[in-house]
Protein backbone atom coordinates (compact mmCIF):
# COMPACT_ATOMS: atom_id res chain seq x y z
CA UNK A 1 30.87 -20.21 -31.50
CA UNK A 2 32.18 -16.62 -31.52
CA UNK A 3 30.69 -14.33 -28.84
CA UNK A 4 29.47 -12.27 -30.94
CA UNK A 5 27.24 -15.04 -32.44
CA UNK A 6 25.40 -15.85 -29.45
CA UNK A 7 21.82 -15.50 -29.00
CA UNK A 8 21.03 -13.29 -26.07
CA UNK A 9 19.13 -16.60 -24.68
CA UNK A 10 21.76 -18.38 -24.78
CA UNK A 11 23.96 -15.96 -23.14
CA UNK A 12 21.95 -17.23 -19.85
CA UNK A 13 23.37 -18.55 -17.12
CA UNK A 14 22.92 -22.71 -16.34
CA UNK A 15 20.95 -22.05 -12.94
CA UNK A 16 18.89 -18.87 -14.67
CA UNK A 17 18.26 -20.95 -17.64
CA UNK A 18 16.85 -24.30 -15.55
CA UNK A 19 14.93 -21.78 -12.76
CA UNK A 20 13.24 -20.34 -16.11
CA UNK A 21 11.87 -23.80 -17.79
CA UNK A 22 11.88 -26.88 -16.08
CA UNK A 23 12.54 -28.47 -19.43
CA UNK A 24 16.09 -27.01 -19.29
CA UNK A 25 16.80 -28.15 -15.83
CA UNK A 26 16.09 -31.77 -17.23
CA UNK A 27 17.67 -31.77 -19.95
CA UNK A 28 20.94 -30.02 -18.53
CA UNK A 29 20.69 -32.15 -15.10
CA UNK A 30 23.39 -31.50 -12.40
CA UNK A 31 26.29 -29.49 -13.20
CA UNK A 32 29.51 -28.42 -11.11
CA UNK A 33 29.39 -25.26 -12.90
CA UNK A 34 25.88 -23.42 -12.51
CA UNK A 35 27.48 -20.08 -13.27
CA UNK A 36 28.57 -20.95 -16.64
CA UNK A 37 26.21 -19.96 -19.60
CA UNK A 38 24.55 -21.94 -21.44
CA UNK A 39 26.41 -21.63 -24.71
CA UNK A 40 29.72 -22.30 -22.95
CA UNK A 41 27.57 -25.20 -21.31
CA UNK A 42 27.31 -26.58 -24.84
CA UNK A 43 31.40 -25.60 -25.85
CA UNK A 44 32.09 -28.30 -22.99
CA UNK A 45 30.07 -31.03 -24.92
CA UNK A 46 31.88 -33.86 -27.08
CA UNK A 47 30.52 -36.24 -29.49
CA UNK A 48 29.65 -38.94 -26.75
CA UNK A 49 27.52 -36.25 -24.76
CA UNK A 50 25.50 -35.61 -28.02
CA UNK A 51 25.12 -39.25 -28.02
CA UNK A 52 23.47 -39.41 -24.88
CA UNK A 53 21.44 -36.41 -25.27
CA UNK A 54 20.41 -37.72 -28.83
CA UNK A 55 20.86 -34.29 -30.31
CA UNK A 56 23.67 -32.85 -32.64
CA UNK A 57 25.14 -29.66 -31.67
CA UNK A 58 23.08 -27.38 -34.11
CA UNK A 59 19.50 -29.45 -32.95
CA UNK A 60 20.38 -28.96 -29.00
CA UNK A 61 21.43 -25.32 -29.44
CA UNK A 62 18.09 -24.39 -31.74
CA UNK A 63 16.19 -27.06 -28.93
CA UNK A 64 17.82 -24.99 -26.29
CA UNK A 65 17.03 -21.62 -27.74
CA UNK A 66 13.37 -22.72 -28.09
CA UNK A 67 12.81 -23.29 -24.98
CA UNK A 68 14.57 -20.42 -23.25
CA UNK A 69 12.89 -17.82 -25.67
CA UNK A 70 8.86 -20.07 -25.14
CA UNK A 71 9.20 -19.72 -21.15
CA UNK A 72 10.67 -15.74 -21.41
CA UNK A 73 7.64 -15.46 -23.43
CA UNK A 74 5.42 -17.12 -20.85
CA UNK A 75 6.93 -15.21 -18.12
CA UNK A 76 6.82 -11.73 -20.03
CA UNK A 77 3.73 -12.49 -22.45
CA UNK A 78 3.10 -9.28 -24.62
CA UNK A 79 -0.67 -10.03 -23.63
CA UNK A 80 -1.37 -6.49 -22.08
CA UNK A 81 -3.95 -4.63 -23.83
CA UNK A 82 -5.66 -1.28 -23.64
CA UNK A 83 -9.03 -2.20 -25.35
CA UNK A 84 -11.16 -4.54 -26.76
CA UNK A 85 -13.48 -3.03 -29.32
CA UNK A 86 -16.48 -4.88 -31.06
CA UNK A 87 -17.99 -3.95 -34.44
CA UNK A 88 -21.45 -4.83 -35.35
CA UNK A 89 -22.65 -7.89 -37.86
CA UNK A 90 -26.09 -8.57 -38.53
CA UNK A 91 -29.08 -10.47 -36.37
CA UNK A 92 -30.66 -13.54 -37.36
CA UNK A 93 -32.61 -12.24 -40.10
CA UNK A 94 -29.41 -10.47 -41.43
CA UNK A 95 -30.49 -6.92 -40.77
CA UNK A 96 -27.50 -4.88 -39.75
CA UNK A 97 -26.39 -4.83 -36.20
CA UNK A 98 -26.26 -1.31 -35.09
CA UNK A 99 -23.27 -1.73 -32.82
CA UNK A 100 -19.77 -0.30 -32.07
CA UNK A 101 -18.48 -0.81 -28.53
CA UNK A 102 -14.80 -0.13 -26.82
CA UNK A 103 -14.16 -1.75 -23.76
CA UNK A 104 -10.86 -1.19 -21.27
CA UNK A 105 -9.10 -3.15 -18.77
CA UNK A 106 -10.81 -3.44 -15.30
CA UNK A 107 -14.38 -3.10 -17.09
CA UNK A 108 -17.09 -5.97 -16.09
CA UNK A 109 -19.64 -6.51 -18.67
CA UNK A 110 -22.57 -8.43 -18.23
CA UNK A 111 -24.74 -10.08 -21.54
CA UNK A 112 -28.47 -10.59 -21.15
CA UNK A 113 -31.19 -11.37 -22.98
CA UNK A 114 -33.49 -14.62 -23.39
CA UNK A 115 -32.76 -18.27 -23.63
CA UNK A 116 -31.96 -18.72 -27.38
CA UNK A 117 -31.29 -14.70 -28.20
CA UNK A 118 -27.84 -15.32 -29.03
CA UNK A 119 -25.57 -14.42 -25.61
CA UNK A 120 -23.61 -17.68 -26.19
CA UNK A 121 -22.83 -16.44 -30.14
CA UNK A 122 -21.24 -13.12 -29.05
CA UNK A 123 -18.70 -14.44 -26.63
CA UNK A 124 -17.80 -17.38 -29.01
CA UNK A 125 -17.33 -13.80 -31.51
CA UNK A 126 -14.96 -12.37 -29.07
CA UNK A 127 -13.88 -15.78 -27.82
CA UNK A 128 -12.35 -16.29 -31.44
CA UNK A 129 -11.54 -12.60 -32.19
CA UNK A 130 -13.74 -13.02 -35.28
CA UNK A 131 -12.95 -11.07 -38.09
CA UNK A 132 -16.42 -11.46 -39.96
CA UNK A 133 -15.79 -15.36 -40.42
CA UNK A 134 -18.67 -16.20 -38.05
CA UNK A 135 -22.30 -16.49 -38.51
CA UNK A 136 -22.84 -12.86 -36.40
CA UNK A 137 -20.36 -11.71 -38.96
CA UNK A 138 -19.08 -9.19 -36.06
CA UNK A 139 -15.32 -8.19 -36.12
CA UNK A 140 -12.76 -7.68 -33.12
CA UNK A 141 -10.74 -5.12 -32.54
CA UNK A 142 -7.62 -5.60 -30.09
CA UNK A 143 -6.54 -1.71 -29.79
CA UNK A 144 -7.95 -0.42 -32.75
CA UNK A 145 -6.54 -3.26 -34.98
CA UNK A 146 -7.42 -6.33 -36.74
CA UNK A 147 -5.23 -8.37 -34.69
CA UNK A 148 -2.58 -10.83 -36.15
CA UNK A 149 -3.06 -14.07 -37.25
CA UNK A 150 -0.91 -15.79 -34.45
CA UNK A 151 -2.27 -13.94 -31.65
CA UNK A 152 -6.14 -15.50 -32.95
CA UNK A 153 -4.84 -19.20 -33.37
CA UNK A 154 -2.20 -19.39 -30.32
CA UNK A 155 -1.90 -22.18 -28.03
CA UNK A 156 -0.20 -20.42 -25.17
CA UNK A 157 -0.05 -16.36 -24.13
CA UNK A 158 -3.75 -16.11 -25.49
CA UNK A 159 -6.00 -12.95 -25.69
CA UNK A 160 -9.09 -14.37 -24.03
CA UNK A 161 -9.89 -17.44 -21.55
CA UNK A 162 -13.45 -18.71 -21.99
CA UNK A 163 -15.20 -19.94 -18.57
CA UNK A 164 -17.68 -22.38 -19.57
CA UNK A 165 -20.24 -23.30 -17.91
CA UNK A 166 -19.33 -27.24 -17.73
CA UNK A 167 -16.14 -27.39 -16.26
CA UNK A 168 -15.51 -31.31 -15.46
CA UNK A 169 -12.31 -32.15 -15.92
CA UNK A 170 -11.14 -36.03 -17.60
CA UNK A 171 -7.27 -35.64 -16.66
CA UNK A 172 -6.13 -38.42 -13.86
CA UNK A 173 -4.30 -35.35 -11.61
CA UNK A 174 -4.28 -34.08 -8.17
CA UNK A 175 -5.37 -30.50 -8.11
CA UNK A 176 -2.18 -29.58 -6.71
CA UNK A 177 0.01 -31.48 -9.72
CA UNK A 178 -2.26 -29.44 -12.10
CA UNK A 179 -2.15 -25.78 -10.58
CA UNK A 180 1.53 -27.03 -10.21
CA UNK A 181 1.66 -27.67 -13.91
CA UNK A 182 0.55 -24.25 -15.28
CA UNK A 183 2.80 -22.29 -12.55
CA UNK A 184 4.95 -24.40 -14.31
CA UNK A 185 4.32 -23.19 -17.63
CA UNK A 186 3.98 -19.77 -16.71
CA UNK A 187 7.61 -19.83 -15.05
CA UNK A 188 6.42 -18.66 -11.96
CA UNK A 189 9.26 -18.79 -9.55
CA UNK A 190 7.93 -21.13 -6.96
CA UNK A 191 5.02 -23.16 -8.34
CA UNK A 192 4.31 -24.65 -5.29
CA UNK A 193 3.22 -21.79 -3.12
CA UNK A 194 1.48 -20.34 -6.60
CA UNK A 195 -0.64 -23.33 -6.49
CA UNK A 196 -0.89 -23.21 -3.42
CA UNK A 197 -2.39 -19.82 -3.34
CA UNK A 198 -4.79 -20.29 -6.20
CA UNK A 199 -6.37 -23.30 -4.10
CA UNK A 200 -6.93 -21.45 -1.28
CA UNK A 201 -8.32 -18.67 -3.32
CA UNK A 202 -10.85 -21.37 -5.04
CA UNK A 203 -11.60 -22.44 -1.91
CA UNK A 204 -13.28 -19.13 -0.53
CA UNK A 205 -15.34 -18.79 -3.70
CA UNK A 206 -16.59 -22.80 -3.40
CA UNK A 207 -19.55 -24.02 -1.46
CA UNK A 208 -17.48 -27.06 -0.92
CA UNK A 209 -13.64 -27.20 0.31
CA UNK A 210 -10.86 -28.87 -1.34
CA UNK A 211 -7.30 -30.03 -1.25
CA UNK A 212 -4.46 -30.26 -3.46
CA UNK A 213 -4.79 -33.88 -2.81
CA UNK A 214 -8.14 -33.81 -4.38
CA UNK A 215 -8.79 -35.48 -7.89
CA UNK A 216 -9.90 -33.34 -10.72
CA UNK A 217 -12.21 -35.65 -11.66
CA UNK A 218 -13.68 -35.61 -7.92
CA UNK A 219 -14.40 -31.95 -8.35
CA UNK A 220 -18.05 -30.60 -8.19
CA UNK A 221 -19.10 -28.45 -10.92
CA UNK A 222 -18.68 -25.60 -8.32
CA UNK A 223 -15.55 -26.18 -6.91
CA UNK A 224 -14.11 -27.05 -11.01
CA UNK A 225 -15.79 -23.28 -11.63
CA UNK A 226 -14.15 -21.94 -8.86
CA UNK A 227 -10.82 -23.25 -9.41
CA UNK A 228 -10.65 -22.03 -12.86
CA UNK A 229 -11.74 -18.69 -11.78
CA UNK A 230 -9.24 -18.63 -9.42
CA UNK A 231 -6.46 -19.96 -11.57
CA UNK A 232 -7.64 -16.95 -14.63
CA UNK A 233 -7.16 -14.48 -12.26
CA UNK A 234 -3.70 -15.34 -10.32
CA UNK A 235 -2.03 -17.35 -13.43
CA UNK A 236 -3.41 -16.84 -16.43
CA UNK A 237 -1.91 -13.90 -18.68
CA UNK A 238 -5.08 -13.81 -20.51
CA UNK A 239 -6.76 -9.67 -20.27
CA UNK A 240 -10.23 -10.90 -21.76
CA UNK A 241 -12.00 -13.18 -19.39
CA UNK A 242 -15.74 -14.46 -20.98
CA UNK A 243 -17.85 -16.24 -17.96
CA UNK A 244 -21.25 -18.30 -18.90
CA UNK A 245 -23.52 -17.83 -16.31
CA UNK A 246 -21.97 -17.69 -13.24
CA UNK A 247 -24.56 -18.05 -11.10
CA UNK A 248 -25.08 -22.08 -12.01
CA UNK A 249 -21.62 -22.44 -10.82
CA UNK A 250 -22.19 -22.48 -6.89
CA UNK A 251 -19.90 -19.99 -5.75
CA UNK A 252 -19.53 -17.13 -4.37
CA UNK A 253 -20.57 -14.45 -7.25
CA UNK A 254 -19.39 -11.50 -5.97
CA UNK A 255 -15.61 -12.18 -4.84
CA UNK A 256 -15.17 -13.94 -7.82
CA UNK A 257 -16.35 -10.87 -9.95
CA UNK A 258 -13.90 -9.12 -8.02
CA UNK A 259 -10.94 -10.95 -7.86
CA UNK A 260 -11.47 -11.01 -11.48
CA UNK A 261 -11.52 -7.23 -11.75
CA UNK A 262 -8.47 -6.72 -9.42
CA UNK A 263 -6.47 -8.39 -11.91
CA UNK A 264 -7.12 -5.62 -13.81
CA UNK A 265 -8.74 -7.81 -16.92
CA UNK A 266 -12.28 -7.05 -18.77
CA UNK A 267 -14.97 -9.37 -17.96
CA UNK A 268 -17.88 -10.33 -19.93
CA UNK A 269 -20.03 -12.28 -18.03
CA UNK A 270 -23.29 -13.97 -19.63
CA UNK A 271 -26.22 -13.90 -17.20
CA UNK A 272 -29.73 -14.36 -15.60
CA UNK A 273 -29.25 -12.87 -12.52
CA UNK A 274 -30.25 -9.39 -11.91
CA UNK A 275 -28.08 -8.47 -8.98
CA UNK A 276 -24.75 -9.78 -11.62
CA UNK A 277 -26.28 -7.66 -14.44
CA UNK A 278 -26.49 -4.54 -11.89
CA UNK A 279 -22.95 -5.23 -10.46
CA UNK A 280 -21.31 -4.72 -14.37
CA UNK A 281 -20.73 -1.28 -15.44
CA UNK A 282 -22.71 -2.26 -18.51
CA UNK A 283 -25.04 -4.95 -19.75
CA UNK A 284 -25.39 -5.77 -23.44
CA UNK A 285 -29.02 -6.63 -24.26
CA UNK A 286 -29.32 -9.84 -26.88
CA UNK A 287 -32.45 -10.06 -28.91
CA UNK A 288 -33.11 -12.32 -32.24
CA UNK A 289 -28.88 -12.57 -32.53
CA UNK A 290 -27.77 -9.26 -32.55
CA UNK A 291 -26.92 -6.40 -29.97
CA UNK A 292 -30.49 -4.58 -29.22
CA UNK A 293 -28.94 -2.11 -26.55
CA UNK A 294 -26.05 -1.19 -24.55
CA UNK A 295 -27.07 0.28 -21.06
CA UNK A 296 -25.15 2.16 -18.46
CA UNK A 297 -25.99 1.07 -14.71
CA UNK A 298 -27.75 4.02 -13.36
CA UNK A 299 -26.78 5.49 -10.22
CA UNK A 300 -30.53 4.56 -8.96
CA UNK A 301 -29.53 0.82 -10.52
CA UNK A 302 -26.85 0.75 -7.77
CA UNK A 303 -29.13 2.15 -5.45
CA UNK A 304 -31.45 -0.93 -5.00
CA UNK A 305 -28.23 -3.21 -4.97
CA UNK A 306 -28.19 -3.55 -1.79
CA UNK A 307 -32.02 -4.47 -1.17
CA UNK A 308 -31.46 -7.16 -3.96
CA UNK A 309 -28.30 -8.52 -2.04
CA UNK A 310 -30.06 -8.76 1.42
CA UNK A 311 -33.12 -10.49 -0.18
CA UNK A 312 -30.29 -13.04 -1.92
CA UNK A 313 -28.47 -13.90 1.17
CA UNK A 314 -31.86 -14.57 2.80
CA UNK A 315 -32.62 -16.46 0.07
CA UNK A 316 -28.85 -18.12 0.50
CA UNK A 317 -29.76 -18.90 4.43
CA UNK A 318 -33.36 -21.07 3.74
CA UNK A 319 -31.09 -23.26 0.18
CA UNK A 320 -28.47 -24.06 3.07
CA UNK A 321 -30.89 -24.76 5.97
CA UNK A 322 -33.13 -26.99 3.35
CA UNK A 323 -30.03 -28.82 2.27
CA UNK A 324 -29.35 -29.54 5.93
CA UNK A 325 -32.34 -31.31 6.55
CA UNK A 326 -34.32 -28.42 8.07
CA UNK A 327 -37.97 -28.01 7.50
CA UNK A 328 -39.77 -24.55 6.15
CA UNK A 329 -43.32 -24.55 8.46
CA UNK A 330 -43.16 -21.29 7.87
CA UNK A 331 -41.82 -18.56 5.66
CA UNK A 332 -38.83 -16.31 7.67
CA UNK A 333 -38.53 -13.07 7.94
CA UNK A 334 -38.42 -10.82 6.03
CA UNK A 335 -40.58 -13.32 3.61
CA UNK A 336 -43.01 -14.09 6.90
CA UNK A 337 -42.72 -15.21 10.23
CA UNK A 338 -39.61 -17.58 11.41
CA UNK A 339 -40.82 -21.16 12.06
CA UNK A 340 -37.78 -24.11 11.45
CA UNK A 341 -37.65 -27.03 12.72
CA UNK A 342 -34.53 -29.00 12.98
């Protein structure tokens, strides 16, 4: 192979190549020379190596170059964005949707409306980056344009991660071996303390602590909400986050809004709760399907925040005190006078 006919990827050096994708490492194994690249790596190959490897030279060197070019992709995903734009369809009774609305990086979004009104349908619509093809028949816009048929369907580097709001989890892993796994994927540099990190950052938004020892399929619903909350923000590459009503999760609401935002993403959040509706810089009011209104929190919205958040916590106090075995003989301030009993 003449120098001038080597792919850039290729041009990598054996310990760069195997600290990018794990794949490499395994397939390369131990090597006396981790300085040499890759394609003079495969110059040093006879027929009995391609034996072994099961591979003919032109298979192993397009095998190679897939996986180099799939984990530079992972590690630099061209999943950046400066706005998500939605475009009207029609409601239920296929009237027009009177709707055109531009959203940016760092903006939280929340989507109300009743049981039934169609909240579910319009992050499915951006969810799927519908182009008209759904029942809302509403369009997506990623920066202005109808975005490209591989960036809707792909498997990896995607536009949007959907939080559901069943998370349960069927997979026979550790937590740890599966936070391991994306780092993995991602080519984070040291997928150990990246796991590490995201556990202990799922850990401050669950009711419930965890370990990396725990079972995925011991999870709570909480603490499976709260570990893919935690993993969105710190691993995943996606800049559209869509959350189902966060407040059946169990966790704490507002860091995980806000770890959310600090990774600089837009968040769409689906909810019943009025203190998340006030937190978003806008809520998108659902009736009969289609988008009825799009309001701006008010600056006398924010205002009575805070009232809402102490009557919450106090709220927060008698669930945990109940589901410690205490008994209410009376109601405690500020909802009455203080009377437990242990």
């Amino acid at each position: 192979m003449s120098a001038h006919m080597i792919p850039p990827a290729l041009s990598l050096r054996l310990d760069e190549a195997q600290r990018l994708n794990p794949a490499v490492a395994a397939l390369i194994g131990s090597t006396p020379k981790p300085d040499l690249s890759l394609a003079g790596w495969l110059d040093t190959l006879d027929t009995s190596d391609f034996d072994r490897l099961k591979f003919s030279r032109v298979e192993l060197e397009a095998h190679l170059l897939a996986l180099i070019l799939e984990a530079q992709g992972l590690r630099n995903p061209v999943t950046r964005i400066d706005s998500l734009r939605i475009l009207g369809g029609r409601d239920k009774t296929g009237l027009a949707e009177n709707l055109d609305l531009t959203l940016r990086p760092g903006a939280i979004v929340s989507v109300v409306g009743p049981t039934g009104s169609g909240k579910s349908r319009l992050l499915h619509d951006i969810e799927c980056l519908a182009q008209g093809d759904t029942p809302s028949g509403r369009r997506i816009l990623i920066d202005g344009e109808v975005p490209e048929p591989v960036r809707r369907w792909a498997a990896s580097g995607k536009l949007v991660a959907q939080l559901s709001q069943n998370m349960n989890f069927v997979v026979d892993l550790t937590v740890g071996d599966f936070v391991e796994m994306h780092a993995e994927c991602r080519a984070v540099d040291n997928p150990e303390q990246a796991a590490a990190e995201v556990i202990a950052c799922a850990n401050r938004l669950a009711g419930e602590k965890f370990s990396a020892a725990t079972s995925l399929t011991q999870l709570s619903g909480g603490q499976s909400r709260a570990l893919m909350i935690a993993d969105v923000a710190l691993l995943s590459t996606s800049p559209i986050v869509l959350i189902d009503e966060i407040e059946n999760a169990g966790i704490n609401r507002r860091q995980a809004l806000d770890l959310l935002v600090a990774s600089d993403k837009i968040v769409l959040m689906s909810t019943h709760d009025p203190i998340l509706a006030l937190h978003a810089h806008k809520r998108i009011v659902i009736a009969a399907g289609a988008v009825s209104e799009v309001i701006e929190t008010s600056e006398a919205e924010r205002a009575h925040l805070a009232t809402l958040e102490h009557f919450d916590r106090r709220m927060s106090e008698l669930r945990e005190k109940l589901r410690h075995g205490a008994r209410l003989d009376a109601l405690p301030l500020p909802f009455g006078t203080a009377s437990w009993t242990p």
